[in-house]
C-alpha atoms as a PDB file:
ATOM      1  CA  UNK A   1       0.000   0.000   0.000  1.00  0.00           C
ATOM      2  CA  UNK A   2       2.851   2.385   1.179  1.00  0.00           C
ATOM      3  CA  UNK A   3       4.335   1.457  -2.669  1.00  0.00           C
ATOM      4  CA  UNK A   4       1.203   2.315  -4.217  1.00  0.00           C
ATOM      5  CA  UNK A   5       1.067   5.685  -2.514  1.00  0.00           C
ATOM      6  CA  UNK A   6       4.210   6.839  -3.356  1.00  0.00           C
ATOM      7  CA  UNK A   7       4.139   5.923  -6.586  1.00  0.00           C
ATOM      8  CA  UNK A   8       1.092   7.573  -7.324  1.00  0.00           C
ATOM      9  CA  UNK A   9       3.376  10.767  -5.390  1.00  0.00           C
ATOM     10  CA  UNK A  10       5.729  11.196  -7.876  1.00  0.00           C
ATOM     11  CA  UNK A  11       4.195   9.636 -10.724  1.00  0.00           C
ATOM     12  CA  UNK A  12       3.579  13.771 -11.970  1.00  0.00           C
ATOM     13  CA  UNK A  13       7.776  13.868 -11.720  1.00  0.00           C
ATOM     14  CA  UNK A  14       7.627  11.285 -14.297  1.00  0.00           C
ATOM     15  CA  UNK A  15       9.914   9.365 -11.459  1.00  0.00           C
ATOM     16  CA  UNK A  16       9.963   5.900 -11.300  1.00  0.00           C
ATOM     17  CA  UNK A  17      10.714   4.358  -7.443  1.00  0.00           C
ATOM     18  CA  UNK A  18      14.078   3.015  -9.108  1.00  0.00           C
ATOM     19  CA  UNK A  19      14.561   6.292 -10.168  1.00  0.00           C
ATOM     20  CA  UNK A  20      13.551   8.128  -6.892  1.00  0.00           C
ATOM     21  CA  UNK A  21      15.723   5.765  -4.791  1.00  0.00           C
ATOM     22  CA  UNK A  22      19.025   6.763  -6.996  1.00  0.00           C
ATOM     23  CA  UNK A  23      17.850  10.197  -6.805  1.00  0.00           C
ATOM     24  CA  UNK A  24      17.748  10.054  -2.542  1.00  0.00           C
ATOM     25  CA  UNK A  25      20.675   8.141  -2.172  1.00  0.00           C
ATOM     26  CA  UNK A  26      23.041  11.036  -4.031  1.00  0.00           C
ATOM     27  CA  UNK A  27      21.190  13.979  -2.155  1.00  0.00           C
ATOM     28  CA  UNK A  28      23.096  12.280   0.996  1.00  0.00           C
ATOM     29  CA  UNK A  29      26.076  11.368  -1.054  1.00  0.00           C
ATOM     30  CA  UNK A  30      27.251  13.965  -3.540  1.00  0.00           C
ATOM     31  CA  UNK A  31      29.696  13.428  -5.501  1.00  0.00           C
ATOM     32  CA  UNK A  32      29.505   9.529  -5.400  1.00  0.00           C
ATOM     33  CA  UNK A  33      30.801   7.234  -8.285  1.00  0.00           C
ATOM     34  CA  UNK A  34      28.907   4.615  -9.560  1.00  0.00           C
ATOM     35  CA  UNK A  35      30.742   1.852  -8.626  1.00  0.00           C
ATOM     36  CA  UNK A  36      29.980   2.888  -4.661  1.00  0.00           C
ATOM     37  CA  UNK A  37      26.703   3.856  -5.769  1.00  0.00           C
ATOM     38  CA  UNK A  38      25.798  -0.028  -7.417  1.00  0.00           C
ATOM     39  CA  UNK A  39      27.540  -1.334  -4.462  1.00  0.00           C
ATOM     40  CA  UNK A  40      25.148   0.829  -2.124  1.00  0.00           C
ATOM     41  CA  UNK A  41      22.378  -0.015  -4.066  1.00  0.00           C
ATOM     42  CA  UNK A  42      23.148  -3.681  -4.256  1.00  0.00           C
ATOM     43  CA  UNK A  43      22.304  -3.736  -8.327  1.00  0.00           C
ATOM     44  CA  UNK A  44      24.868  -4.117 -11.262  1.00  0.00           C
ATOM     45  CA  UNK A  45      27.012  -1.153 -12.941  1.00  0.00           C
ATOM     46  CA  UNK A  46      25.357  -2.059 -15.999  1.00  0.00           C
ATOM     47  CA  UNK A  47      21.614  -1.354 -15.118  1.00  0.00           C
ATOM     48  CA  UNK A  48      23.059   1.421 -12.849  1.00  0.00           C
ATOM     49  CA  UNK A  49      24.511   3.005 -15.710  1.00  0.00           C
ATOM     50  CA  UNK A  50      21.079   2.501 -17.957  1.00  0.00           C
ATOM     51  CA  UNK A  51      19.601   4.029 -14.483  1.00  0.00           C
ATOM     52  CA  UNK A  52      21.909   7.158 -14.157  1.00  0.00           C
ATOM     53  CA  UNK A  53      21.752   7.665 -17.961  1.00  0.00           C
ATOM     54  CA  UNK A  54      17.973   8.257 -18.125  1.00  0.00           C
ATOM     55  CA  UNK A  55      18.342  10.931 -15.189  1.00  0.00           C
ATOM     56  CA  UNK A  56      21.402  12.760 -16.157  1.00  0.00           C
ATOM     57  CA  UNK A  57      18.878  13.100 -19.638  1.00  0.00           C
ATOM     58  CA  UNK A  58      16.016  14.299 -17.850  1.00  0.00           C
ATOM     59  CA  UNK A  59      18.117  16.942 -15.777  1.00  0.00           C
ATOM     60  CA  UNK A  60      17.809  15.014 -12.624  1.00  0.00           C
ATOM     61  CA  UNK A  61      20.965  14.245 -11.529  1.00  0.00           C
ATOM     62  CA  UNK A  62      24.536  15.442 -12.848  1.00  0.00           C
ATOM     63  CA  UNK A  63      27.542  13.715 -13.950  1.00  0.00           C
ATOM     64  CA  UNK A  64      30.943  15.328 -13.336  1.00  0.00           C
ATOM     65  CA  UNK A  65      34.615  14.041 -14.366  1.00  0.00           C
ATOM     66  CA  UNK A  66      35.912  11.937 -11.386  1.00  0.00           C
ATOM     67  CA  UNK A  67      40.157  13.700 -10.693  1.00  0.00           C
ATOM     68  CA  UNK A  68      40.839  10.450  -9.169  1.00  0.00           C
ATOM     69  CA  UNK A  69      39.622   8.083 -12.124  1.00  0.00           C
ATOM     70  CA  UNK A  70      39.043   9.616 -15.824  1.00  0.00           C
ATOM     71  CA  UNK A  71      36.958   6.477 -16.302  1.00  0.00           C
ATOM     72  CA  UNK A  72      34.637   6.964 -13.457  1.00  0.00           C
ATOM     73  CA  UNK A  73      32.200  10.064 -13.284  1.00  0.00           C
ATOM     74  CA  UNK A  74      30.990  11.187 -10.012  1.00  0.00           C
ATOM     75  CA  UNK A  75      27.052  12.012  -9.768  1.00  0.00           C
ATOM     76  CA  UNK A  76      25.020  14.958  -7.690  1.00  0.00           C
END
């Protein structure tokens, strides 16, 4: 029921609760990569990625270079 009622919450954000999760998880953790953030998350990079993509595309989420890593970006 609680799953039902949040869904119909942000379902006007065009935010799924995959989405949302991602989304709460980096307001407490800016500036995370997404290997911590799969490993937080307990999903695979992959799906992550497929995740993170569809948000950085709808403005919801940013990526920025990672100094420590070129090949990781860090998300806010």
């Amino acid at each position: 029921m609680r799953r039902t009622a949040f869904d119909l919450m942000v379902k006007p954000l065009g935010v799924t609760r995959a989405q949302w999760w991602v989304i709460a998880h980096l307001s407490r953790h800016d500036g995370m990569v997404q290997t911590q953030l799969a490993e937080l998350l307990d999903t695979g990079k992959a799906s992550l990625g497929a995740l993170l993509d569809r948000l950085e595309a709808t403005g919801f989420i940013e990526r920025r270079p990672e100094p420590t890593d070129g090949a990781q970006s860090a998300y806010s």
